[in-house]
Every structure is written in structure tokens, then in C-alpha cells.
Protein backbone atom coordinates (compact mmCIF):
# COMPACT_ATOMS: atom_id res chain seq x y z
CA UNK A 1 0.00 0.00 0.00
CA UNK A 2 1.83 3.15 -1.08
CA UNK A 3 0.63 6.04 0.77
CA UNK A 4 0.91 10.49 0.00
CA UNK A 5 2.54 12.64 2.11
CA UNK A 6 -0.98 14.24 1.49
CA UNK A 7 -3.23 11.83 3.35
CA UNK A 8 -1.49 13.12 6.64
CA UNK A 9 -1.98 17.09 6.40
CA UNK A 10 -5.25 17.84 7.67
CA UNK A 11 -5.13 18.49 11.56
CA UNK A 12 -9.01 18.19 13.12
CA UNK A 13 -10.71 18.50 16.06
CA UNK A 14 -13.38 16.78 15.88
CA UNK A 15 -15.15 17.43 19.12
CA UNK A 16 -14.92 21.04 18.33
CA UNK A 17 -15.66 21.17 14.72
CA UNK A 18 -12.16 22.60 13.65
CA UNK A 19 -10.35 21.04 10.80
CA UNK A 20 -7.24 22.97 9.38
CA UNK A 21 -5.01 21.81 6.62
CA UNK A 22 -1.79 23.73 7.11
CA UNK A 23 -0.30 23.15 3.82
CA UNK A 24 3.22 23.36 2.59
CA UNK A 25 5.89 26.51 3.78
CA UNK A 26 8.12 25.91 0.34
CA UNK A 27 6.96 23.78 -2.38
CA UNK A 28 9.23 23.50 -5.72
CA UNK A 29 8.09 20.51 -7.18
CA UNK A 30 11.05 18.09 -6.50
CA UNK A 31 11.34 19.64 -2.99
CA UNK A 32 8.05 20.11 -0.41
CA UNK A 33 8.55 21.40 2.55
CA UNK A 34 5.25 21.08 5.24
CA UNK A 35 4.62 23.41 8.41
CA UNK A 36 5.11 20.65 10.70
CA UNK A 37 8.76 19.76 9.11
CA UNK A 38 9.61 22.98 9.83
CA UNK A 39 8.86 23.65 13.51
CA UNK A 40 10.41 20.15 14.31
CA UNK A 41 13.42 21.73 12.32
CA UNK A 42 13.37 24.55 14.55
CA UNK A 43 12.73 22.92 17.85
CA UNK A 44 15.84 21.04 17.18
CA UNK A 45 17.75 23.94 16.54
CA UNK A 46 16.15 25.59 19.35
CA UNK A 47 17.24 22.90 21.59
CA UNK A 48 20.81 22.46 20.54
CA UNK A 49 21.13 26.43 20.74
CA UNK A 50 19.72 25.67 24.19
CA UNK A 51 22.35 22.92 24.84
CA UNK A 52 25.03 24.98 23.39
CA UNK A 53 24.40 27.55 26.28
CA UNK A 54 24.28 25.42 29.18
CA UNK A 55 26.55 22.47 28.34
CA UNK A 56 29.34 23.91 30.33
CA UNK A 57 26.69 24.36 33.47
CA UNK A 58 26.90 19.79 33.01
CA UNK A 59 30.92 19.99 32.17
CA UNK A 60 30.24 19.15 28.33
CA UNK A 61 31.93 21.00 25.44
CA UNK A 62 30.09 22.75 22.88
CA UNK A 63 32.00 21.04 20.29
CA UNK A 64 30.58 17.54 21.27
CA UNK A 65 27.01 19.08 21.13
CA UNK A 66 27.35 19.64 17.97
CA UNK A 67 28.75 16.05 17.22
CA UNK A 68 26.48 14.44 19.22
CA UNK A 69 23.84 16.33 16.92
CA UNK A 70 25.42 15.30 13.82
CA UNK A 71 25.48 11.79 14.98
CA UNK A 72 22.38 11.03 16.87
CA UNK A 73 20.13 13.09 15.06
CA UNK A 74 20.80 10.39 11.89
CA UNK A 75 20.49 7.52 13.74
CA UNK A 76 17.58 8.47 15.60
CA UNK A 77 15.83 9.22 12.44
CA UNK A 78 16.73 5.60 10.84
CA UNK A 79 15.89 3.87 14.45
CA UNK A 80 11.78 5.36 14.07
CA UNK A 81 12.10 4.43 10.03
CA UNK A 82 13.03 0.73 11.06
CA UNK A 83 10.71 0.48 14.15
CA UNK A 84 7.61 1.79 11.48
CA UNK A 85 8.58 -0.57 8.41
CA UNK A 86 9.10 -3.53 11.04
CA UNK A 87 5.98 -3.36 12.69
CA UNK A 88 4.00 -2.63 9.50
CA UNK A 89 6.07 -4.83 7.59
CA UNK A 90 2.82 -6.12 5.54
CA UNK A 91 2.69 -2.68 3.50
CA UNK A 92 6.29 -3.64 2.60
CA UNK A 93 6.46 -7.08 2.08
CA UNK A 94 5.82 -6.72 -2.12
CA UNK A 95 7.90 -4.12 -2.67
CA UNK A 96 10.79 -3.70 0.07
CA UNK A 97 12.83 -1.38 -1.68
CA UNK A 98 9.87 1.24 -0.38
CA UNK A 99 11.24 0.68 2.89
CA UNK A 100 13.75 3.65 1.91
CA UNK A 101 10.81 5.62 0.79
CA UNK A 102 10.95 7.93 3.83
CA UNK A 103 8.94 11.03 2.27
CA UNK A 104 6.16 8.63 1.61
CA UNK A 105 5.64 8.76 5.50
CA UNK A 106 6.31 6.21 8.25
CA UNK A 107 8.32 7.17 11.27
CA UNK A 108 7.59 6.38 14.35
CA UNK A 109 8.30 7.99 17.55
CA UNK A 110 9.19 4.68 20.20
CA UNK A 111 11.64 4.11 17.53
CA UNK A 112 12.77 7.45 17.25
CA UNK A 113 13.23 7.64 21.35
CA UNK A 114 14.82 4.16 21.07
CA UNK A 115 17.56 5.21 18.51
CA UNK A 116 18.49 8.21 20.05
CA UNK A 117 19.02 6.79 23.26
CA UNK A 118 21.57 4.31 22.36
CA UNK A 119 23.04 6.99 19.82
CA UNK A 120 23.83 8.81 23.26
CA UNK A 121 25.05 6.14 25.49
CA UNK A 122 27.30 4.77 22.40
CA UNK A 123 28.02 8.71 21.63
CA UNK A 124 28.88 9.50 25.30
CA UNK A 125 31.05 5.76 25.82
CA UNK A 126 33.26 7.22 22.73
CA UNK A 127 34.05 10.84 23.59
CA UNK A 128 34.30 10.10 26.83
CA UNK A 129 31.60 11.97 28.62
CA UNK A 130 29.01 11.60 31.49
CA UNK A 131 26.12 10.11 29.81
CA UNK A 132 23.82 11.21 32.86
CA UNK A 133 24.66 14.53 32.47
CA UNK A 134 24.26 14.78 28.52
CA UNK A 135 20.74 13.19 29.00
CA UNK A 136 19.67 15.50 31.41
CA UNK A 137 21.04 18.42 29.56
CA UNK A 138 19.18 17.32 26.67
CA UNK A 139 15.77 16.35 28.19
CA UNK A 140 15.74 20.12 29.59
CA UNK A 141 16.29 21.10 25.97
């Protein structure tokens, strides 16, 4: 079953009779970018800003913000793809080079958490840093 990035975009309340289809911020054709793709975009960017500020409050460097961004980020992203095509593997199971078809939709969040918590112990074992106090720099942000 191949699905449209379209069948997701209408937000509704039903309860209160609002429906609201916030549309796309930048379309181009080979390139659409939706509303809510952008203000996860800039929470992130929010948050590392955030992190950025504080990290020497938890004894972390700036610089390995930024890595750990670079790094987890990624991973998280490919941890929610693989928990969504594994648990709906029956949408994929005729065609499973659509698993890579990420702008068709399909990530899902416990994968997402998942991911980037192992991204952060692993990140943290490697550069040598408290992985307590990245976590709870990063929760705040």
C-alpha cells in the first residue's frame, strides 16, 4: 500500500468542529517542505542552541554538542524508520525497496526515542563523557 505525504496534512478536532489543513511553507516541485517539518526543524535547533548555552553548566563541550547532533540526530531518524517498516512490515512485504521511501511517510516515535538513546550512550562511551549529564542536559532542551 503506497501512501501520500498528502493523506497526513489535515489536523481536526473533531469534538470542536475545527479542521485545518496547514499546507506546505516551500513547495518546488522536487522539494516540499510542510509546516510541521519545519517547527520540528526549529525545535531542534532551538534545543541544541539551548544545549550549546548550558553544556558547560553539566561539564560538556560545545563542540561535542554539535557532534552528538550530527550523529544522533541520523540515527535516531533511521531507528523510528526501522521500528515503522518492522511493525507494518505487511505494507512492505511486495515491494521492500519502499522501505527507503521515507517522504512517503512512516516514522515512528518509540523508535525514534529508542535510537536516540543508544546513539547517546554509544556517543557518550566514545568521547568520553558523562552520559547522565548529557541526558539531562538534553531532556531540559
Amino acid at each position: 500500500m503506497t501512501y501520500h505525504p498528502s493523506d497526513y496534512s489535515t489536523i481536526s478536532f473533531p469534538a470542536i468542529g475545527l479542521e485545518w489543513n496547514p499546507g506546505r511553507v516551500i513547495d518546488l516541485g522536487f522539494l516540499q517542505i510542510r509546516w510541521y517539518g519545519l517547527i520540528i526543524a526549529v525545535g531542534l535547533l532551538l534545543a541544541v542552541f539551548y544545549g550549546m548555552r548550558r553544556s558547560k553548566q553539566f561539564g560538556i563541550r560545545q563542540d561535542d554538542i554539535i557532534d552528538g547532533v550530527l550523529w544522533v540526530v541520523p540515527f535516531a531518524i533511521l531507528c523510528a524508520r526501522l521500528y515503522y517498516c518492522i511493525f507494518s512490515w505487511s505494507d512492505y512485504v511486495s515491494d521492500p525497496i519502499s522501505v527507503l521511501y521515507i517522504w512517503q511517510g512512516g516514522l515512528a516515535i518509540y523508535g525514534g526515542v529508542i535510537g536516540a538513546l543508544v546513539g547517546v550512550i554509544v556517543f557518550c562511551k566514545v568521547k568520553k563523557i558523562n552520559a547522565w549529564a548529557l541526558l539531562d542536559l538534553v531532556s531540559l532542551g
